[in-house]
Protein backbone atom coordinates (compact mmCIF):
# COMPACT_ATOMS: atom_id res chain seq x y z
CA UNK A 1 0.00 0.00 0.00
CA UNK A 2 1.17 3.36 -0.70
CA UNK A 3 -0.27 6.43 1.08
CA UNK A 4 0.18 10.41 -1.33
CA UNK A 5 1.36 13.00 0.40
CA UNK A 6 -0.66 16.38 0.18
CA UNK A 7 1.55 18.56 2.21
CA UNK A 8 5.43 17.98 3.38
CA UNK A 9 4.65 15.31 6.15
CA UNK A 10 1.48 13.77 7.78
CA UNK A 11 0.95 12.80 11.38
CA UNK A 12 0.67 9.27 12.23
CA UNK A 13 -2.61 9.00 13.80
CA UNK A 14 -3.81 11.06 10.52
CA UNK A 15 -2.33 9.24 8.45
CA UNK A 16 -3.94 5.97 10.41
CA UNK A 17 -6.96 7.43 10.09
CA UNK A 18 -6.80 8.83 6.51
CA UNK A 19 -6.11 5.23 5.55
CA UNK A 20 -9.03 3.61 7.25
CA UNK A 21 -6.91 2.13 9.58
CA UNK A 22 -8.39 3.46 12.62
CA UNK A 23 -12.09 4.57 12.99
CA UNK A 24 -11.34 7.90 15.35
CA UNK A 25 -8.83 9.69 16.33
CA UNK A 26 -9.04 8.34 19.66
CA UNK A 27 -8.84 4.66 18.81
CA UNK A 28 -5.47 5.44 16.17
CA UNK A 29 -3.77 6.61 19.18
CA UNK A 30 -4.58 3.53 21.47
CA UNK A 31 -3.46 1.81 18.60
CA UNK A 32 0.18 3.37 18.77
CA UNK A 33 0.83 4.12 22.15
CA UNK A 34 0.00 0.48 22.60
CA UNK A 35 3.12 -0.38 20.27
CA UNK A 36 1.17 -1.33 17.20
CA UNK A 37 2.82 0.56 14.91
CA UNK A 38 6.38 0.38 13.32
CA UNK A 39 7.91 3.59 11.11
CA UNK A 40 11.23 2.24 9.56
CA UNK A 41 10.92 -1.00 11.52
CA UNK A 42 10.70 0.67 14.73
CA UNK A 43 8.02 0.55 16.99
CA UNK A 44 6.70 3.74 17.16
CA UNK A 45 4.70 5.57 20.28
CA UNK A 46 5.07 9.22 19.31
CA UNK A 47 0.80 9.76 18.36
CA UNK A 48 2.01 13.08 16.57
CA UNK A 49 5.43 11.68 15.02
CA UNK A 50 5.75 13.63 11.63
CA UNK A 51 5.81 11.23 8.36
CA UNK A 52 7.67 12.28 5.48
CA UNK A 53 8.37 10.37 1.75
CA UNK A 54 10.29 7.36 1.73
CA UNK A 55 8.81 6.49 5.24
CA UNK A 56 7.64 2.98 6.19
CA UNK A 57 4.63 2.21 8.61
CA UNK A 58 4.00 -1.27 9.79
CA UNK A 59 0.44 -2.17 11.18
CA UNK A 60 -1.42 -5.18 11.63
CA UNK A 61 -1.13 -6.67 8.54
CA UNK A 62 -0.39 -3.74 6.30
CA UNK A 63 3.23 -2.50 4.84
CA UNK A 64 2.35 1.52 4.17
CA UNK A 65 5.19 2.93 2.00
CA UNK A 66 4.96 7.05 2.89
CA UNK A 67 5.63 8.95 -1.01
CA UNK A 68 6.15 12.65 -1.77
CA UNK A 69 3.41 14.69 -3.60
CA UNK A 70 4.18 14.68 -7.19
């Protein structure tokens, strides 16, 4: 899966969120702070940590490569 940029980063609950990942706000960041989430095979708790192109988020079963706006 890829996720498109519309700005120079996205936040990762957003971005959890934007991608139907998540059905609120409130259950993306349970999701992370839980240690869900990977960014560049990392578990990631940071609810506001910044995405930018060439990122990678691991979730569940999903494998989110981050790309730029074109």
């Amino acid at each position: 899966m890829e996720f498109q940029l519309r700005a120079e980063f996205i936040e990762l609950d957003n971005m959890l969120k934007a991608m139907n990942l998540a059905a609120s706000g409130a259950e993306a960041k349970q999701y992370i702070v839980s240690g869900a989430v990977k960014i560049n095979g990392k578990v990631e708790t940071r609810i506001r940590r910044k995405l930018h192109s060439g990122d990678s988020v691991e979730f569940k079963e999903n494998q989110i490569k981050i790309v730029g706006q074109n």
